[in-house]
N, C-alpha and C. Protein backbone atom coordinates (compact mmCIF):
# COMPACT_ATOMS: atom_id res chain seq x y z
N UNK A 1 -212.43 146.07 232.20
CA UNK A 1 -213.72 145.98 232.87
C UNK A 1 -214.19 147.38 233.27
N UNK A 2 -215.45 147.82 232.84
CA UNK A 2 -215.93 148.44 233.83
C UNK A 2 -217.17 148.52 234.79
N UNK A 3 -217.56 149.35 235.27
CA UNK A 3 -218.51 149.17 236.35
C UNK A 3 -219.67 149.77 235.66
N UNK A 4 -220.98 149.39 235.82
CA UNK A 4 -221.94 149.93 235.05
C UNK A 4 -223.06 149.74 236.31
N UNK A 5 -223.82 150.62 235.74
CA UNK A 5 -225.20 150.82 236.99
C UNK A 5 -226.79 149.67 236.17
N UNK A 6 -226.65 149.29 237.19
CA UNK A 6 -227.65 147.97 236.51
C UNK A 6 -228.66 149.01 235.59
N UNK A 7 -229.45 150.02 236.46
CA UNK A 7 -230.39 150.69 235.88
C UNK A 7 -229.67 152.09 235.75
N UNK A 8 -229.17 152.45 234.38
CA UNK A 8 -228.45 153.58 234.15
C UNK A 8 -228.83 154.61 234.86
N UNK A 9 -227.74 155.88 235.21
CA UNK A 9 -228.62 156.95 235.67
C UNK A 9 -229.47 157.57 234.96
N UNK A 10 -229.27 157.87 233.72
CA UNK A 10 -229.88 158.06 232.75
C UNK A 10 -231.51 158.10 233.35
N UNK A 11 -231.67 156.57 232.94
CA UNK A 11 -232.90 156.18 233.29
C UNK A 11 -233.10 155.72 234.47
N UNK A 12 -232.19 156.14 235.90
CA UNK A 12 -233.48 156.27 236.59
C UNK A 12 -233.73 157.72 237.09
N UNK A 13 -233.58 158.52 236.41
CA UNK A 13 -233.56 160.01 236.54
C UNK A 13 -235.17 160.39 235.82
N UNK A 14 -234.81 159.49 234.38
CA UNK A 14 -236.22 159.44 233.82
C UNK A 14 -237.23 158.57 234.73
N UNK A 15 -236.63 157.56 235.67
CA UNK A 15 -237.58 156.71 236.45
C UNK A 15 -238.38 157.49 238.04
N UNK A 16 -237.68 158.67 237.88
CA UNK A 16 -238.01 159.18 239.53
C UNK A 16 -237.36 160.07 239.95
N UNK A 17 -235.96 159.61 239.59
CA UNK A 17 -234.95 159.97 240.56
C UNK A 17 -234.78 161.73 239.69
N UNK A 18 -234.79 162.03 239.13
CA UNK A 18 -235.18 163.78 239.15
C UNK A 18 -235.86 164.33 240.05
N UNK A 19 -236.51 163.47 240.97
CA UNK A 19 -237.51 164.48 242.10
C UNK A 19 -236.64 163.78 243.45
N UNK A 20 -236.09 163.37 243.53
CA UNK A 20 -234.81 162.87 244.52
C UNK A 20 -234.08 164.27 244.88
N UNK A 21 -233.58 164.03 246.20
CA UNK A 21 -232.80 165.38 246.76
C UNK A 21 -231.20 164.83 246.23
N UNK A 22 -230.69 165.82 246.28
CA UNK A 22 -229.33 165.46 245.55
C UNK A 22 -228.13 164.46 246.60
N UNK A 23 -228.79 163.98 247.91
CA UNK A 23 -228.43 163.29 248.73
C UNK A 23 -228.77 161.94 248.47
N UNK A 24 -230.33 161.52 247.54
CA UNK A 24 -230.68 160.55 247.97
C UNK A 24 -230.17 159.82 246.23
N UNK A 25 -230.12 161.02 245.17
CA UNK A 25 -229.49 160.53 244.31
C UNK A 25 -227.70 160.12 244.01
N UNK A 26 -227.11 160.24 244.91
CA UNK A 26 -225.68 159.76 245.43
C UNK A 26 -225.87 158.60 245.78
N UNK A 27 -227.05 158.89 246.81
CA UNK A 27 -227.12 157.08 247.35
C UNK A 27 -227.38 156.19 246.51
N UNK A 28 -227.84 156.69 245.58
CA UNK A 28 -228.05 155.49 244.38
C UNK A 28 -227.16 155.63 243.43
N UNK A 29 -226.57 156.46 243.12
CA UNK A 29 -225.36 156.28 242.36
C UNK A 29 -224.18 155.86 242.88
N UNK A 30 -223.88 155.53 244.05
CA UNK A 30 -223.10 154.81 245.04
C UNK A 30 -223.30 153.41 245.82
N UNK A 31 -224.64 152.96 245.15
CA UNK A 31 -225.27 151.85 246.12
C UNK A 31 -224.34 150.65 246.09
N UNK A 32 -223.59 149.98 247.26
CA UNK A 32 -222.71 149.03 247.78
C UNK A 32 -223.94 148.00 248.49
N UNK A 33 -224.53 148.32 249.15
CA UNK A 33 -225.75 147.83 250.04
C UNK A 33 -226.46 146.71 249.29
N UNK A 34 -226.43 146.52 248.07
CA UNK A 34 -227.21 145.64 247.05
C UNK A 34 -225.69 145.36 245.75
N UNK A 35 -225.58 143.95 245.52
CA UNK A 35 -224.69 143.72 245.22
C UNK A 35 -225.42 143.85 243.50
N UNK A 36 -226.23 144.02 243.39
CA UNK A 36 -226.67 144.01 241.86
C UNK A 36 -226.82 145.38 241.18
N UNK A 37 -226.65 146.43 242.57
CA UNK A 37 -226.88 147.53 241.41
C UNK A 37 -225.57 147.85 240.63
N UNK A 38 -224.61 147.44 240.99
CA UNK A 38 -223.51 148.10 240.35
C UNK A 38 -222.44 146.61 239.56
N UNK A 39 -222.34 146.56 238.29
CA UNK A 39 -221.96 145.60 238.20
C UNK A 39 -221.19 145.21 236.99
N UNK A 40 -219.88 144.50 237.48
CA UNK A 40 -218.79 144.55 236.47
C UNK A 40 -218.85 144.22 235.08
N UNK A 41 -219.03 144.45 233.72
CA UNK A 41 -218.90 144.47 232.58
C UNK A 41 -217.72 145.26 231.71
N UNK A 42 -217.68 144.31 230.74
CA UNK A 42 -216.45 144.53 229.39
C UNK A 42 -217.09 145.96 229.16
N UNK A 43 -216.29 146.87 228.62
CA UNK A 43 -216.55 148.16 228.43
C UNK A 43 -217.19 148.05 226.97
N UNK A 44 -217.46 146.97 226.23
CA UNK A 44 -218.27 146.56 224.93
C UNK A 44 -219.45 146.30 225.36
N UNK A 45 -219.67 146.03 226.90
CA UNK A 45 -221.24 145.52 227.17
C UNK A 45 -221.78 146.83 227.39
N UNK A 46 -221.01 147.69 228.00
CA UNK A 46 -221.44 148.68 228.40
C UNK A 46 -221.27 149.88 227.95
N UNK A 47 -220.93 149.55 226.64
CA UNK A 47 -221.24 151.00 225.49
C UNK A 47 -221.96 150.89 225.00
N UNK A 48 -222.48 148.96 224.62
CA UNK A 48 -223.45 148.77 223.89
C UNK A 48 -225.00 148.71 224.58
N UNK A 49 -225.11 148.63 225.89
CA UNK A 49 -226.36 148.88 226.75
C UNK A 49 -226.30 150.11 227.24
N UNK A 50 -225.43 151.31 227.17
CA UNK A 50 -225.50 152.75 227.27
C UNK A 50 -226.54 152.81 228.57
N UNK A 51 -227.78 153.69 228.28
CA UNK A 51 -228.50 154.08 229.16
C UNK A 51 -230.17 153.74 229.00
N UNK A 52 -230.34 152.32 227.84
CA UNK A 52 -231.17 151.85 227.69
C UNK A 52 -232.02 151.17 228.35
N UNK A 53 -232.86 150.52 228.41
CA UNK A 53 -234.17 149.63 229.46
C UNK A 53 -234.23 148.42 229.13
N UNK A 54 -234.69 147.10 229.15
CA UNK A 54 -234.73 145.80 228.78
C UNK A 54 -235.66 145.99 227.07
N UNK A 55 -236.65 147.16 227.46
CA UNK A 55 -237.29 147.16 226.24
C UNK A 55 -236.11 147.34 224.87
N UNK A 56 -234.96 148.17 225.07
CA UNK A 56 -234.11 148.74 223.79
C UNK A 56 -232.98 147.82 223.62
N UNK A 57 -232.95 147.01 225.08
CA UNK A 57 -231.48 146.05 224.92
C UNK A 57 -231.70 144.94 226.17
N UNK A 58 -230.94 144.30 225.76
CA UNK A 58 -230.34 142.62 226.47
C UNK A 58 -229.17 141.98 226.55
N UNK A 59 -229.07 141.85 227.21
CA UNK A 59 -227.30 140.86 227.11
C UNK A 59 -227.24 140.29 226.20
N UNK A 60 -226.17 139.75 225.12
CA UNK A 60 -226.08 139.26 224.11
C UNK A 60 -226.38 137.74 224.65
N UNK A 61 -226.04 137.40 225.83
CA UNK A 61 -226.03 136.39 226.10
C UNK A 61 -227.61 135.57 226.47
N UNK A 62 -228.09 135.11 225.73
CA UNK A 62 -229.48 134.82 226.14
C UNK A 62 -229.73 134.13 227.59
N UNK A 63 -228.75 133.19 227.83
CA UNK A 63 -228.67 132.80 229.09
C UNK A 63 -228.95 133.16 229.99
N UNK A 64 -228.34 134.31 229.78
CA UNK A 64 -228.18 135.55 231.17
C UNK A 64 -229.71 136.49 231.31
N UNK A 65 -230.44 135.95 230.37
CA UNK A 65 -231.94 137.78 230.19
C UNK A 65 -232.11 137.31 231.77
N UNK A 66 -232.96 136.04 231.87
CA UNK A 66 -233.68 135.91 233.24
C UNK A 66 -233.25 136.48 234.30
N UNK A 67 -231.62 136.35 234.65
CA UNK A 67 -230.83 137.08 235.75
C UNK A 67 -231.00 138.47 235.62
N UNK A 68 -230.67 138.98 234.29
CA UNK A 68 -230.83 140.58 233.83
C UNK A 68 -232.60 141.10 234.32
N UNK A 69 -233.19 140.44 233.57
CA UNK A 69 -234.49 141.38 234.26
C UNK A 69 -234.67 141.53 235.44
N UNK A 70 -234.31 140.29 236.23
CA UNK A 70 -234.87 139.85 237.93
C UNK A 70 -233.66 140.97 238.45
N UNK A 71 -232.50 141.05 238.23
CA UNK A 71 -231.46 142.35 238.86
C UNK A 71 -231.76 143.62 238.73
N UNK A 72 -232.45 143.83 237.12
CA UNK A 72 -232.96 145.61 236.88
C UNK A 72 -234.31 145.55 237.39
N UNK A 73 -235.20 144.77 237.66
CA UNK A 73 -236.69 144.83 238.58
C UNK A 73 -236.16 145.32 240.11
N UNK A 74 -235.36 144.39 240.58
CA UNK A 74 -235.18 144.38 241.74
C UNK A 74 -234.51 145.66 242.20
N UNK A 75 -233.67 146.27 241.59
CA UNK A 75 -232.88 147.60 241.45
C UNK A 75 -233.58 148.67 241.00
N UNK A 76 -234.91 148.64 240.89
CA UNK A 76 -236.00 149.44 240.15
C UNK A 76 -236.86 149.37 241.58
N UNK A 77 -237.32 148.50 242.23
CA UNK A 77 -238.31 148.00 243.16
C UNK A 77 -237.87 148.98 244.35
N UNK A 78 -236.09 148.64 244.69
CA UNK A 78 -235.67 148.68 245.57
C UNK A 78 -235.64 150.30 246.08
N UNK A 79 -235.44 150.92 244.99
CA UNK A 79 -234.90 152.75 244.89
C UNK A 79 -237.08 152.96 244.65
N UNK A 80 -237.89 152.54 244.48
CA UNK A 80 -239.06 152.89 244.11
C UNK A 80 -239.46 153.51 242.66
N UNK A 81 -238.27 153.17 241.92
CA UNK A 81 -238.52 154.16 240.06
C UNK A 81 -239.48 153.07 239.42
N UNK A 82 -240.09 154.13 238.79
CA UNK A 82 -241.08 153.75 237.79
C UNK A 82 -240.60 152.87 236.59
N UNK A 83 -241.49 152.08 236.06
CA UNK A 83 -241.20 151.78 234.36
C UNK A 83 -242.37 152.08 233.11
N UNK A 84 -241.42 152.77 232.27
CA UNK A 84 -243.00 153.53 231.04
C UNK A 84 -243.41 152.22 230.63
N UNK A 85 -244.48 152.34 229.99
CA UNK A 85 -245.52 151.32 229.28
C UNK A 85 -244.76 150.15 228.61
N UNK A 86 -244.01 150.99 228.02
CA UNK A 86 -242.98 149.76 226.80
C UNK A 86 -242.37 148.93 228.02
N UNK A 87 -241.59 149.44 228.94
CA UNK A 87 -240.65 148.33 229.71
C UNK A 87 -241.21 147.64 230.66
N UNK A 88 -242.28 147.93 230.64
CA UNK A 88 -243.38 147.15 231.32
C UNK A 88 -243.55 145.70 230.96
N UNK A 89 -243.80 146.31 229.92
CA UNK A 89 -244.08 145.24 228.63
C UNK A 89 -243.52 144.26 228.46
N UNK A 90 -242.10 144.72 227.85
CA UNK A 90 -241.12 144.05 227.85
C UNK A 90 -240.53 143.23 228.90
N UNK A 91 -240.64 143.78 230.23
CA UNK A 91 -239.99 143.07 231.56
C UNK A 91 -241.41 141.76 231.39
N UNK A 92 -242.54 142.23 231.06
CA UNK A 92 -243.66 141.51 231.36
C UNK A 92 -243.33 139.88 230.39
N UNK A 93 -243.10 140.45 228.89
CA UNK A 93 -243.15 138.96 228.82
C UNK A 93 -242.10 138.36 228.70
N UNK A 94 -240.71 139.22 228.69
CA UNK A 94 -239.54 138.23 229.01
C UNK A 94 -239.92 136.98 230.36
N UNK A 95 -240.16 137.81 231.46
CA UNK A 95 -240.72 137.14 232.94
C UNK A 95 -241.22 135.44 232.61
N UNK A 96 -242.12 135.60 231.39
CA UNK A 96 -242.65 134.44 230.98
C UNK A 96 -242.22 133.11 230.87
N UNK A 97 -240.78 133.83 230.03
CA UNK A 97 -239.71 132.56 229.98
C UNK A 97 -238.90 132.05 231.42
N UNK A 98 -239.23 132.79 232.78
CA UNK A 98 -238.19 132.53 234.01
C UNK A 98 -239.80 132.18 234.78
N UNK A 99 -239.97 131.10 234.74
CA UNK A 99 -241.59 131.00 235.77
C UNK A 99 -241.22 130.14 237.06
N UNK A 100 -239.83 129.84 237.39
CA UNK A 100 -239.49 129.52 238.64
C UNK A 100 -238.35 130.81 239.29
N UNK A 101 -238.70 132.10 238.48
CA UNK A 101 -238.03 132.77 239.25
C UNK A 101 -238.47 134.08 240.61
N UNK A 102 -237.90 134.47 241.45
CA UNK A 102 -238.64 135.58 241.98
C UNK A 102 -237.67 136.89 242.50
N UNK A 103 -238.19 137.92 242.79
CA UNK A 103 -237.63 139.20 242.58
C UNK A 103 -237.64 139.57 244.25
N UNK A 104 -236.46 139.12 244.18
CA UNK A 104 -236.29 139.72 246.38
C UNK A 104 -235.84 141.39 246.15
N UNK A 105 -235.74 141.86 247.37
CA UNK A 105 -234.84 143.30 247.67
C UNK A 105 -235.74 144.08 248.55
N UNK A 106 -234.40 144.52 249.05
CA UNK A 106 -234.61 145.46 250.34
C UNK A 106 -234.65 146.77 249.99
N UNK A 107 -235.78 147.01 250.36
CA UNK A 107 -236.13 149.17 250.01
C UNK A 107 -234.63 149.62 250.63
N UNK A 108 -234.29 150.34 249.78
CA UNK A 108 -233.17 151.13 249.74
C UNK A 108 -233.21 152.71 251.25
N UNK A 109 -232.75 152.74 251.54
CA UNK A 109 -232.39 153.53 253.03
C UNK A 109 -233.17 154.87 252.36
């Protein structure tokens, strides 16, 4: 198993977090406070979702997208990072298929 960051650093470096002080980007690369940002996967899930967005990848498991978007929105919402046009998109009409779902979270400290 390993531990993977719901929203790679990768991308949320491209999401914001490059203009973050190097204090507030720890806090998000450490976040305990929200049980979704950090979260256990086979080291096959997580070579194969690298540092991609919902737009480039998905859980193999179709079951699981609805949980997956509503965890990387909410982990996106929470820290304030942006999403480019495409993952917009993409978060937009996956959403379509989850129409009894909703996106809680607490702004991050």
């Amino acid at each position: 198993m390993d531990v993977d960051h719901m929203v790679p650093l990768p991308e949320a470096w491209d999401s914001g977090a490059s203009q973050w002080t190097a204090a507030r980007r720890e806090a998000y690369a450490n976040d305990l406070a929200d049980p979704r940002a950090l979260v256990a996967v086979s080291a096959a899930a997580h070579r194969s979702k690298a540092d991609q967005d919902p737009a480039q990848w998905l859980p193999p498991n179709t079951k699981a997208t609805c949980r997956y978007i509503v965890e990387w929105t909410a982990v996106k919402v929470r820290w304030s990072l942006t999403a480019d046009t495409e993952e917009r998109e993409s978060l937009t009409r996956l959403a379509e298929a989850c129409p009894d779902t909703t996106v809680t979270y607490t702004p991050a400290p």
